[in-house]
PDB file of N, CA and C in Angstrom:
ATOM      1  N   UNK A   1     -36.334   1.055  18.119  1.00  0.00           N
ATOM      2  CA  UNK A   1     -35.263   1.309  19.077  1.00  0.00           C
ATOM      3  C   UNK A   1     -34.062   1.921  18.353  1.00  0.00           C
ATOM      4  N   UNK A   2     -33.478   2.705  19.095  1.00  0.00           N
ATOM      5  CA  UNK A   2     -32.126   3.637  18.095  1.00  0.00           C
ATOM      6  C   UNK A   2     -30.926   2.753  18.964  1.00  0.00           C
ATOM      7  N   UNK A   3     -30.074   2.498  17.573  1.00  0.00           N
ATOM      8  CA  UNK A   3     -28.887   2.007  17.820  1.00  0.00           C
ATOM      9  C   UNK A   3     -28.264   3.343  18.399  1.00  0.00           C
ATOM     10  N   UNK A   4     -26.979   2.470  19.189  1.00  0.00           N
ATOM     11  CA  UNK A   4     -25.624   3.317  19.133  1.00  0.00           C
ATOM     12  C   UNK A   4     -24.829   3.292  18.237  1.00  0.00           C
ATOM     13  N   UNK A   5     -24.697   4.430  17.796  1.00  0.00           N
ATOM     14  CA  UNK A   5     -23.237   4.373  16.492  1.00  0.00           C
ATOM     15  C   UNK A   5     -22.008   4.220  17.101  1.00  0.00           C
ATOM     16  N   UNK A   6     -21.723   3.564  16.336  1.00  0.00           N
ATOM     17  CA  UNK A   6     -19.704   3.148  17.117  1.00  0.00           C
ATOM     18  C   UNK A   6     -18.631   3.317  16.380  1.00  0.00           C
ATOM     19  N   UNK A   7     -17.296   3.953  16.301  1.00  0.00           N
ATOM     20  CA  UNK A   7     -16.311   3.833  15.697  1.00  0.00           C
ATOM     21  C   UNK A   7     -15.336   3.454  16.091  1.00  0.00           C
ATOM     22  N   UNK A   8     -14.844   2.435  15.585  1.00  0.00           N
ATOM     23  CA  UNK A   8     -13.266   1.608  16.666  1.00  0.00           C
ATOM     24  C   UNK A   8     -12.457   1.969  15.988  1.00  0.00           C
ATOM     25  N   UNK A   9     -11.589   2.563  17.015  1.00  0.00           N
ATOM     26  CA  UNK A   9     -10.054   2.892  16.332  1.00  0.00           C
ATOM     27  C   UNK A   9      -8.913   2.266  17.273  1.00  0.00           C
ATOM     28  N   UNK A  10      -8.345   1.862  16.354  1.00  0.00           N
ATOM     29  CA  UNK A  10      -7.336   0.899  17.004  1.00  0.00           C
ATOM     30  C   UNK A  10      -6.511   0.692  16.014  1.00  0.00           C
ATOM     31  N   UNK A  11      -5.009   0.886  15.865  1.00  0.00           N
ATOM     32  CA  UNK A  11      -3.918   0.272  14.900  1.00  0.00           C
ATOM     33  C   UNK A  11      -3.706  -1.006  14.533  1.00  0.00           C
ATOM     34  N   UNK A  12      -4.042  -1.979  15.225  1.00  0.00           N
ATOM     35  CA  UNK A  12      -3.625  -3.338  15.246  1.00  0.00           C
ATOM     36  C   UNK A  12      -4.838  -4.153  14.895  1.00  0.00           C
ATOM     37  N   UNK A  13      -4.860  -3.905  13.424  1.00  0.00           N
ATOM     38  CA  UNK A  13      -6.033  -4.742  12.923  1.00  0.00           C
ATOM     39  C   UNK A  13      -6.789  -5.868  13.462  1.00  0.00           C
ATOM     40  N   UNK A  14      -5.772  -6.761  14.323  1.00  0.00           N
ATOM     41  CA  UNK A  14      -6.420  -8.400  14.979  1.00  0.00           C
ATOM     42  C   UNK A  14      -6.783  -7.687  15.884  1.00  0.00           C
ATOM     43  N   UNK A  15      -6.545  -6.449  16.609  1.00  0.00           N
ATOM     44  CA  UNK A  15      -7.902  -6.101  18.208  1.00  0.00           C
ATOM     45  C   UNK A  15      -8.827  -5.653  17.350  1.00  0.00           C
ATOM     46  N   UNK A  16      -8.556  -4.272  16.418  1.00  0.00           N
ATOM     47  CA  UNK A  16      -9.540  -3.765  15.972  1.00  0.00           C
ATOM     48  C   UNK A  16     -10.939  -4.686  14.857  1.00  0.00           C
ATOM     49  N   UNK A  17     -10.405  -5.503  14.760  1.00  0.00           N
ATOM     50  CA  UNK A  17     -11.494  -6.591  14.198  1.00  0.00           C
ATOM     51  C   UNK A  17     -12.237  -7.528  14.754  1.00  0.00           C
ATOM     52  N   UNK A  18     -11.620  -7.899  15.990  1.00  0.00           N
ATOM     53  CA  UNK A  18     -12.002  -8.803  17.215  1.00  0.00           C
ATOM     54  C   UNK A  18     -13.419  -7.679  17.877  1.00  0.00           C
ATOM     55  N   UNK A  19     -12.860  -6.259  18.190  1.00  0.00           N
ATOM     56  CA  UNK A  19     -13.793  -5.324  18.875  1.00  0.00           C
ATOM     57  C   UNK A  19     -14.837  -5.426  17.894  1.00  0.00           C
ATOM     58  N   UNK A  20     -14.636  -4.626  17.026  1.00  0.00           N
ATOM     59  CA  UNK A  20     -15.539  -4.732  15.528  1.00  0.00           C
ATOM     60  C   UNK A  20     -16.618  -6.320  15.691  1.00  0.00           C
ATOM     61  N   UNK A  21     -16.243  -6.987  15.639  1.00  0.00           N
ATOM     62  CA  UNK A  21     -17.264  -7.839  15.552  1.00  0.00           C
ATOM     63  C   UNK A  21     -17.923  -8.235  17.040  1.00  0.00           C
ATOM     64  N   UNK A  22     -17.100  -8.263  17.762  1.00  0.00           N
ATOM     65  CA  UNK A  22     -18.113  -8.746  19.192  1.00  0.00           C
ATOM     66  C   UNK A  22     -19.396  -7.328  19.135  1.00  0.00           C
ATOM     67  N   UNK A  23     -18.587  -6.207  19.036  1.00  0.00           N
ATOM     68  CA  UNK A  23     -20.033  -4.988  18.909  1.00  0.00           C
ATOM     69  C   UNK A  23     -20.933  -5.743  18.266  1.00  0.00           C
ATOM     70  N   UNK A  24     -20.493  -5.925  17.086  1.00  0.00           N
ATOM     71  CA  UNK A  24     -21.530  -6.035  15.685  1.00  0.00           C
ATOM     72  C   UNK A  24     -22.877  -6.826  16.169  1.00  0.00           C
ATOM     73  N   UNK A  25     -21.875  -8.062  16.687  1.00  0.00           N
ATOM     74  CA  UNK A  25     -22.933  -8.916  17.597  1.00  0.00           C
ATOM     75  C   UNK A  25     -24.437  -8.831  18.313  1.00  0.00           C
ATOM     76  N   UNK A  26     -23.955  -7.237  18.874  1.00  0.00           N
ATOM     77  CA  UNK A  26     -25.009  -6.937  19.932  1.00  0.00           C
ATOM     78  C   UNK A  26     -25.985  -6.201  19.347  1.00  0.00           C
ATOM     79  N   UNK A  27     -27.411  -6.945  19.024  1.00  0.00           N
ATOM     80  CA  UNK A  27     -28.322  -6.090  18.488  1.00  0.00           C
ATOM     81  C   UNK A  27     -28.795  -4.570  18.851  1.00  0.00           C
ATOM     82  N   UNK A  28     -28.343  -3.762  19.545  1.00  0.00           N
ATOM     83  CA  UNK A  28     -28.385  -2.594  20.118  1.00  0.00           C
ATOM     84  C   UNK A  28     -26.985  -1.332  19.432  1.00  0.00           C
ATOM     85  N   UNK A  29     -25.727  -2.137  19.268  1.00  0.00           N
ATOM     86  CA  UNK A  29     -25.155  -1.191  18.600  1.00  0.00           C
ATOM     87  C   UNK A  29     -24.906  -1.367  17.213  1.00  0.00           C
ATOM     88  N   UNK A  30     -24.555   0.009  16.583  1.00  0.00           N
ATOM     89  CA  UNK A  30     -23.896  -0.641  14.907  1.00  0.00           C
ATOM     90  C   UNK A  30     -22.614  -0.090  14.869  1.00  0.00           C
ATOM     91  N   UNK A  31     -21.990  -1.120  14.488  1.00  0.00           N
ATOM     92  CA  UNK A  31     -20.171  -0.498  13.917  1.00  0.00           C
ATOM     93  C   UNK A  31     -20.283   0.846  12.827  1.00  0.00           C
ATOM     94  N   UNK A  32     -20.061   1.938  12.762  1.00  0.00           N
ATOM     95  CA  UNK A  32     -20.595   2.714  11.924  1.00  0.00           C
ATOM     96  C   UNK A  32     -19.032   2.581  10.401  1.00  0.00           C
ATOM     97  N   UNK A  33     -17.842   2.422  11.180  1.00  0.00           N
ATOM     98  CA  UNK A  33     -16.879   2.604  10.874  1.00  0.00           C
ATOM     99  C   UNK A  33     -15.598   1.932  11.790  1.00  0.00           C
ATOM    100  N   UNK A  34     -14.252   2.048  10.947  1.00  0.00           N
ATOM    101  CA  UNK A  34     -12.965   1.824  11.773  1.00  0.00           C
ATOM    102  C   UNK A  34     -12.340   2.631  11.104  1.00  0.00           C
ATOM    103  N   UNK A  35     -11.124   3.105  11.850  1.00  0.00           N
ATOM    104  CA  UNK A  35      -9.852   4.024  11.793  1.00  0.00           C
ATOM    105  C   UNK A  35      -8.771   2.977  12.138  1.00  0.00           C
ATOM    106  N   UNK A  36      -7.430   3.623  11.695  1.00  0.00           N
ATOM    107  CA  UNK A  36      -5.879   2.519  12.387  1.00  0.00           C
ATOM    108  C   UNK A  36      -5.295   3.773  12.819  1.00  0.00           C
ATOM    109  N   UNK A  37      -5.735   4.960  12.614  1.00  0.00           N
ATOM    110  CA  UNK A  37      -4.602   5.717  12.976  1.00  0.00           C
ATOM    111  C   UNK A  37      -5.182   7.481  13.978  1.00  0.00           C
ATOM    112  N   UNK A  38      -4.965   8.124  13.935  1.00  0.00           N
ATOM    113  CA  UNK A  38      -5.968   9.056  15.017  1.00  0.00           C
ATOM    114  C   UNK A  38      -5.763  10.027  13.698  1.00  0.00           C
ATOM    115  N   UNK A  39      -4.830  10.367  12.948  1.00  0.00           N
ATOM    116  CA  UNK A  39      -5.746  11.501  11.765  1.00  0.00           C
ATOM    117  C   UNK A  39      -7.169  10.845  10.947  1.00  0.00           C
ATOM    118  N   UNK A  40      -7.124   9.649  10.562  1.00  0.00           N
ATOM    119  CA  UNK A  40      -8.248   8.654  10.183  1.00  0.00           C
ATOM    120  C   UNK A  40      -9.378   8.637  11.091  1.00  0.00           C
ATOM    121  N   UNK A  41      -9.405   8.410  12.402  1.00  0.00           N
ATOM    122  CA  UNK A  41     -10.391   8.619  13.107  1.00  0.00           C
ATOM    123  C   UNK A  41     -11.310   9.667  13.204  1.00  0.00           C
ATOM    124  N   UNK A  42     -10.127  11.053  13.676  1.00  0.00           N
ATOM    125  CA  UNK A  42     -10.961  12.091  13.398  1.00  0.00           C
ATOM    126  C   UNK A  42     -11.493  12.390  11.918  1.00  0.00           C
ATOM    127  N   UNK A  43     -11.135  12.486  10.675  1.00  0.00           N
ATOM    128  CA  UNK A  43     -11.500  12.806   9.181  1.00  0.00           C
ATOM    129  C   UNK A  43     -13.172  11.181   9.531  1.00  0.00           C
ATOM    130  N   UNK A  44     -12.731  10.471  10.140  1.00  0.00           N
ATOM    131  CA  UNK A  44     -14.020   9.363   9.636  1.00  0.00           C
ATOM    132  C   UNK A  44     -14.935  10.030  10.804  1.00  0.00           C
ATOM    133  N   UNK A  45     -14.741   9.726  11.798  1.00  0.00           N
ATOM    134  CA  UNK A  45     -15.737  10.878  12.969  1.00  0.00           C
ATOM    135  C   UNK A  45     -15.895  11.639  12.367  1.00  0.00           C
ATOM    136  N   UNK A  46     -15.879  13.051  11.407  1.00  0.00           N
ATOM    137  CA  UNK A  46     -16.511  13.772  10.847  1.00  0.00           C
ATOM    138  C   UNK A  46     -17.492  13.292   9.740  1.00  0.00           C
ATOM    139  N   UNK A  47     -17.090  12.405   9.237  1.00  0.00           N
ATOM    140  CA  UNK A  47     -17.814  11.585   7.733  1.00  0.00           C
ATOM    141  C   UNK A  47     -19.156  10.921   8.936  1.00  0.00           C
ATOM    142  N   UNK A  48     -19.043  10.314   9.356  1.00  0.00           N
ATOM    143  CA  UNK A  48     -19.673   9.287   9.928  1.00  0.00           C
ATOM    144  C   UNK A  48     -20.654   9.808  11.259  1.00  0.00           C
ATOM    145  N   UNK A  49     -20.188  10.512  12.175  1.00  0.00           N
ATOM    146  CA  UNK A  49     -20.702  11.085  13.123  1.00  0.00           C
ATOM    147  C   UNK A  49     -21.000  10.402  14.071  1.00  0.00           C
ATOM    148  N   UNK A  50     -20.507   9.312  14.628  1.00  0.00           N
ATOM    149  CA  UNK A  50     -20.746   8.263  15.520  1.00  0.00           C
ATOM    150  C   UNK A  50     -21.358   8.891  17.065  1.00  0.00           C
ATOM    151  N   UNK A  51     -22.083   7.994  17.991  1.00  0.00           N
ATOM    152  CA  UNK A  51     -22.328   8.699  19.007  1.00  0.00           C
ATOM    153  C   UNK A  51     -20.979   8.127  20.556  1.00  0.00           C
ATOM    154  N   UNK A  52     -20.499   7.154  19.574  1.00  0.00           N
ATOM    155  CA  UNK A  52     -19.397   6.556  20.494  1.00  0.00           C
ATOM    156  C   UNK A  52     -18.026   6.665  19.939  1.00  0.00           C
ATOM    157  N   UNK A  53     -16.853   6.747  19.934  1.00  0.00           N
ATOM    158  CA  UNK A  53     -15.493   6.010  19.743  1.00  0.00           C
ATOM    159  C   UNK A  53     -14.753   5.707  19.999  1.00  0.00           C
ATOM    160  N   UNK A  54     -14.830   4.338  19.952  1.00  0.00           N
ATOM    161  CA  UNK A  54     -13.543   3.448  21.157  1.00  0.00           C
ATOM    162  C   UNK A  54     -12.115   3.516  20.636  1.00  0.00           C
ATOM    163  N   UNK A  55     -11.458   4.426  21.275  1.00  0.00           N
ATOM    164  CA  UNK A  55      -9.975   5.262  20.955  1.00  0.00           C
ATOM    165  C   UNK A  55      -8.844   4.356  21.691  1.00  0.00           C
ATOM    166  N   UNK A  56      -7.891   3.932  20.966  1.00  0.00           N
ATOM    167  CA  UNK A  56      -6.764   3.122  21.147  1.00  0.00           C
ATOM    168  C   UNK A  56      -5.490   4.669  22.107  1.00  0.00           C
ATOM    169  N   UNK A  57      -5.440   4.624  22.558  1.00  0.00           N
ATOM    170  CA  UNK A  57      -4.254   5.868  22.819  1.00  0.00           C
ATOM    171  C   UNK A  57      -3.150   5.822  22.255  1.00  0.00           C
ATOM    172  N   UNK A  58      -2.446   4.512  22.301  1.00  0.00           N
ATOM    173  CA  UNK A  58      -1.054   3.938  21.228  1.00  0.00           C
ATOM    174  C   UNK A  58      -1.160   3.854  19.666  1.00  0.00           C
ATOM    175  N   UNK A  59      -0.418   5.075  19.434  1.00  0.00           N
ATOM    176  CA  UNK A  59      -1.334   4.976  17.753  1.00  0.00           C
ATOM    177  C   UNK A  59       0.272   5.272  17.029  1.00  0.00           C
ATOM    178  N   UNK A  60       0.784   5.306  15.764  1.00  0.00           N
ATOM    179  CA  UNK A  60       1.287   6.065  15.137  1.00  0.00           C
ATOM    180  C   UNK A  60       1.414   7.494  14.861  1.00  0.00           C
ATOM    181  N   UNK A  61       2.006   8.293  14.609  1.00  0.00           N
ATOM    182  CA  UNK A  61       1.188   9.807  14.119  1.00  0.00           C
ATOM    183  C   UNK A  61       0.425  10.490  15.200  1.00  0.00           C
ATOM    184  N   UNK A  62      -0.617  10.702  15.104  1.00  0.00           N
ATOM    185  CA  UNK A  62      -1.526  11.242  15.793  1.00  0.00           C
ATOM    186  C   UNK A  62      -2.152  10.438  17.032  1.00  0.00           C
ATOM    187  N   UNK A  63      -1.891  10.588  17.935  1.00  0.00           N
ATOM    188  CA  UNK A  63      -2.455   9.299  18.985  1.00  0.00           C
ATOM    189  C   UNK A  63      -3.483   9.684  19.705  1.00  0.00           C
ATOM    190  N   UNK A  64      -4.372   9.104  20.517  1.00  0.00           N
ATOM    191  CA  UNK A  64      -5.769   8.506  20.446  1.00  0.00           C
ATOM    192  C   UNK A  64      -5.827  10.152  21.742  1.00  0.00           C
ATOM    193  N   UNK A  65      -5.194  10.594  22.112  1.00  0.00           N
ATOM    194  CA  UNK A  65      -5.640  11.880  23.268  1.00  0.00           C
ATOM    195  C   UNK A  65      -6.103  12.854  22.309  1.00  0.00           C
ATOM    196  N   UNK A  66      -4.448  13.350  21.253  1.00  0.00           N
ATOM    197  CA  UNK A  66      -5.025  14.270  20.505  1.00  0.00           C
ATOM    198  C   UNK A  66      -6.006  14.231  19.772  1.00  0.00           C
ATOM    199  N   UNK A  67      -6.308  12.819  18.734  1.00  0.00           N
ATOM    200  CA  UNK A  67      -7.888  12.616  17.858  1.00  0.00           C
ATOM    201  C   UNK A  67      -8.886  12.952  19.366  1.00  0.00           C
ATOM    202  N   UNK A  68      -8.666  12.239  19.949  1.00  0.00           N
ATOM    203  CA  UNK A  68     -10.029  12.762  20.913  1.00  0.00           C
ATOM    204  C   UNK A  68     -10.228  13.699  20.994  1.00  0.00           C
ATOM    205  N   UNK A  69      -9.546  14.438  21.664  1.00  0.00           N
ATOM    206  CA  UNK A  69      -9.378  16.138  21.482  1.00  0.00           C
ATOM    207  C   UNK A  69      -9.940  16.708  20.278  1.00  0.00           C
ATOM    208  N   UNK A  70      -9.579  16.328  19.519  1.00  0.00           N
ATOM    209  CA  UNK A  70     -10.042  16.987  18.103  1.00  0.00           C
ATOM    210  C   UNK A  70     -11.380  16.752  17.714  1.00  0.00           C
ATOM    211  N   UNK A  71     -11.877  15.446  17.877  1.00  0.00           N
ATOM    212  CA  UNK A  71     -13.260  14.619  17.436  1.00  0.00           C
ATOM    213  C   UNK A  71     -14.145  15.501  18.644  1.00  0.00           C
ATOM    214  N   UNK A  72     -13.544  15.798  19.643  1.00  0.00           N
ATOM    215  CA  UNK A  72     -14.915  16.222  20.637  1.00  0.00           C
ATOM    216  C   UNK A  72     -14.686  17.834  20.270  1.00  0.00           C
ATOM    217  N   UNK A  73     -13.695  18.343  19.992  1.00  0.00           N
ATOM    218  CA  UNK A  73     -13.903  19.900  19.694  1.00  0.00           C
ATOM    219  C   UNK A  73     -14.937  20.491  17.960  1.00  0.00           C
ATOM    220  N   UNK A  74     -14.895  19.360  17.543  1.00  0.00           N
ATOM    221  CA  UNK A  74     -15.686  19.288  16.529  1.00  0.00           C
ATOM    222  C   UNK A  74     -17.345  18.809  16.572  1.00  0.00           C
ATOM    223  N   UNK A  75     -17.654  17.934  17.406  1.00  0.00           N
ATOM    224  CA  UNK A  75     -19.035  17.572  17.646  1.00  0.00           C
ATOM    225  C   UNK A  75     -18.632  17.055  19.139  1.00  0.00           C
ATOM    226  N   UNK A  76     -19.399  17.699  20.125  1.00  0.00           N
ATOM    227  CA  UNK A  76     -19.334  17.640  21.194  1.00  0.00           C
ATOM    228  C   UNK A  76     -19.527  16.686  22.196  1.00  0.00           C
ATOM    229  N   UNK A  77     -20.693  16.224  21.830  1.00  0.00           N
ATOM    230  CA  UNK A  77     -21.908  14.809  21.876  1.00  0.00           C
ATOM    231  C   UNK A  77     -21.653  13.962  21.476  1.00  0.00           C
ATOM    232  N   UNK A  78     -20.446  13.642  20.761  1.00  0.00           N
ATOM    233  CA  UNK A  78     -19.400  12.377  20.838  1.00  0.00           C
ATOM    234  C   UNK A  78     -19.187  12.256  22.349  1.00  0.00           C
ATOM    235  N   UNK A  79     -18.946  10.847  22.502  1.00  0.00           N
ATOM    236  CA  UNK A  79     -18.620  10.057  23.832  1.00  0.00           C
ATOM    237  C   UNK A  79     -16.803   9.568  23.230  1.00  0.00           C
ATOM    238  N   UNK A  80     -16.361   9.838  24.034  1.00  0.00           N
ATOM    239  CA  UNK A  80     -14.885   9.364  23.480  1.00  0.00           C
ATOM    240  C   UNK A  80     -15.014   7.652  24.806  1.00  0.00           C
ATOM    241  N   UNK A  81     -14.536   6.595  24.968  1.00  0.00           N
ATOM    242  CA  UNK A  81     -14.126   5.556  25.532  1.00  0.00           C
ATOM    243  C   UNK A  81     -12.567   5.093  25.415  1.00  0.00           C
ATOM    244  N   UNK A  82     -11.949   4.842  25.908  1.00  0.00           N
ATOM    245  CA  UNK A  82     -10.323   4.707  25.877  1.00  0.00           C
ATOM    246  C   UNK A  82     -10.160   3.229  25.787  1.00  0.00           C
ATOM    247  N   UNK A  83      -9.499   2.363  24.857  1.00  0.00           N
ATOM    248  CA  UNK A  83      -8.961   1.454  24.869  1.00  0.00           C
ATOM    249  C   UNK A  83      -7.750   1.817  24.793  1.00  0.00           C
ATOM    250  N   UNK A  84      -7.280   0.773  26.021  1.00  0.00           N
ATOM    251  CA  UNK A  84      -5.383   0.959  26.105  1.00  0.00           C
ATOM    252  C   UNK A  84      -4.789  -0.287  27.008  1.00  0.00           C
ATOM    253  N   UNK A  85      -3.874  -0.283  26.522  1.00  0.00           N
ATOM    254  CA  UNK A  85      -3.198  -1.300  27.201  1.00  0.00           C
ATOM    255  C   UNK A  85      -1.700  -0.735  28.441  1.00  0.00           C
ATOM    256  N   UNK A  86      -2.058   0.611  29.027  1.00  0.00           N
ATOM    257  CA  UNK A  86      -0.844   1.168  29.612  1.00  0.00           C
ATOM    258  C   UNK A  86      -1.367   0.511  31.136  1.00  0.00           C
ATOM    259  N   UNK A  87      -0.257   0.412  32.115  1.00  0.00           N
ATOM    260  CA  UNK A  87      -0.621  -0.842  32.847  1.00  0.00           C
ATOM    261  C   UNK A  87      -1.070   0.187  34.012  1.00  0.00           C
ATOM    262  N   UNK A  88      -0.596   1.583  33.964  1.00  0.00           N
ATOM    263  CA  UNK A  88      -0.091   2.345  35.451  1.00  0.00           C
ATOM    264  C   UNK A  88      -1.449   3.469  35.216  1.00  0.00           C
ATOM    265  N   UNK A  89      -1.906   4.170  36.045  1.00  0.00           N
ATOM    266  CA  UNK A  89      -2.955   5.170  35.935  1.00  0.00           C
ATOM    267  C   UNK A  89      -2.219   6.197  35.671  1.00  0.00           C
ATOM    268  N   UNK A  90      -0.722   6.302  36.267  1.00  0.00           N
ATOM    269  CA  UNK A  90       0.337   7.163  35.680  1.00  0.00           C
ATOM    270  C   UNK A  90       0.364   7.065  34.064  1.00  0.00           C
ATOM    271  N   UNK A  91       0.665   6.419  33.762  1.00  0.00           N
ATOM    272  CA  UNK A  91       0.886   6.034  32.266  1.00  0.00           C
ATOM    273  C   UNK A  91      -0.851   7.159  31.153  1.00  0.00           C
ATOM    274  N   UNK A  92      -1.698   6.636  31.638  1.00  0.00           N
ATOM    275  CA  UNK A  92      -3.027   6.738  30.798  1.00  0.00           C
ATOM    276  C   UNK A  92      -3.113   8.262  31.304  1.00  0.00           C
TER     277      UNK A  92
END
């Protein structure tokens, strides 16, 4: 059976480690990698090539729209997923 590759990116180490391991958990996906920041994400999405990455939008620097942007203009067949905590559909 083929795993899903996964990359969590998230700034805030206590979510991004909490996500990280409940995945890990599930015999079907593998954590391939983590990022804290969206230039890190995209440079590790290129290293790594994940078929998933669960993108924080609230980032430092580079935030989780533009890495997306970037990670899917580079390999296409990436799945981007949005983790966020903005409360309004306005907001996201």
């Amino acid at each position: 059976m083929s795993h899903i590759r996964i990359l969590v990116v998230d700034d805030h180490p206590i979510d991004r480690n909490g996500i990280t391991s409940v995945l890990a958990s599930q015999s079907d996906f593998d954590v391939v990698g983590e990022a804290a920041t969206g230039d890190e994400a995209v440079a590790t999405a290129a290293t790594l090539e994940p078929d998933v990455v669960l993108m924080d939008l609230r980032m430092p620097g580079m935030g989780g729209v533009a890495a997306a942007a970037a990670i899917l203009a580079a390999r296409p067949s990436t799945r981007i997923v949005v983790l966020t905590t903005y409360v309004s559909d306005g907001e996201v």
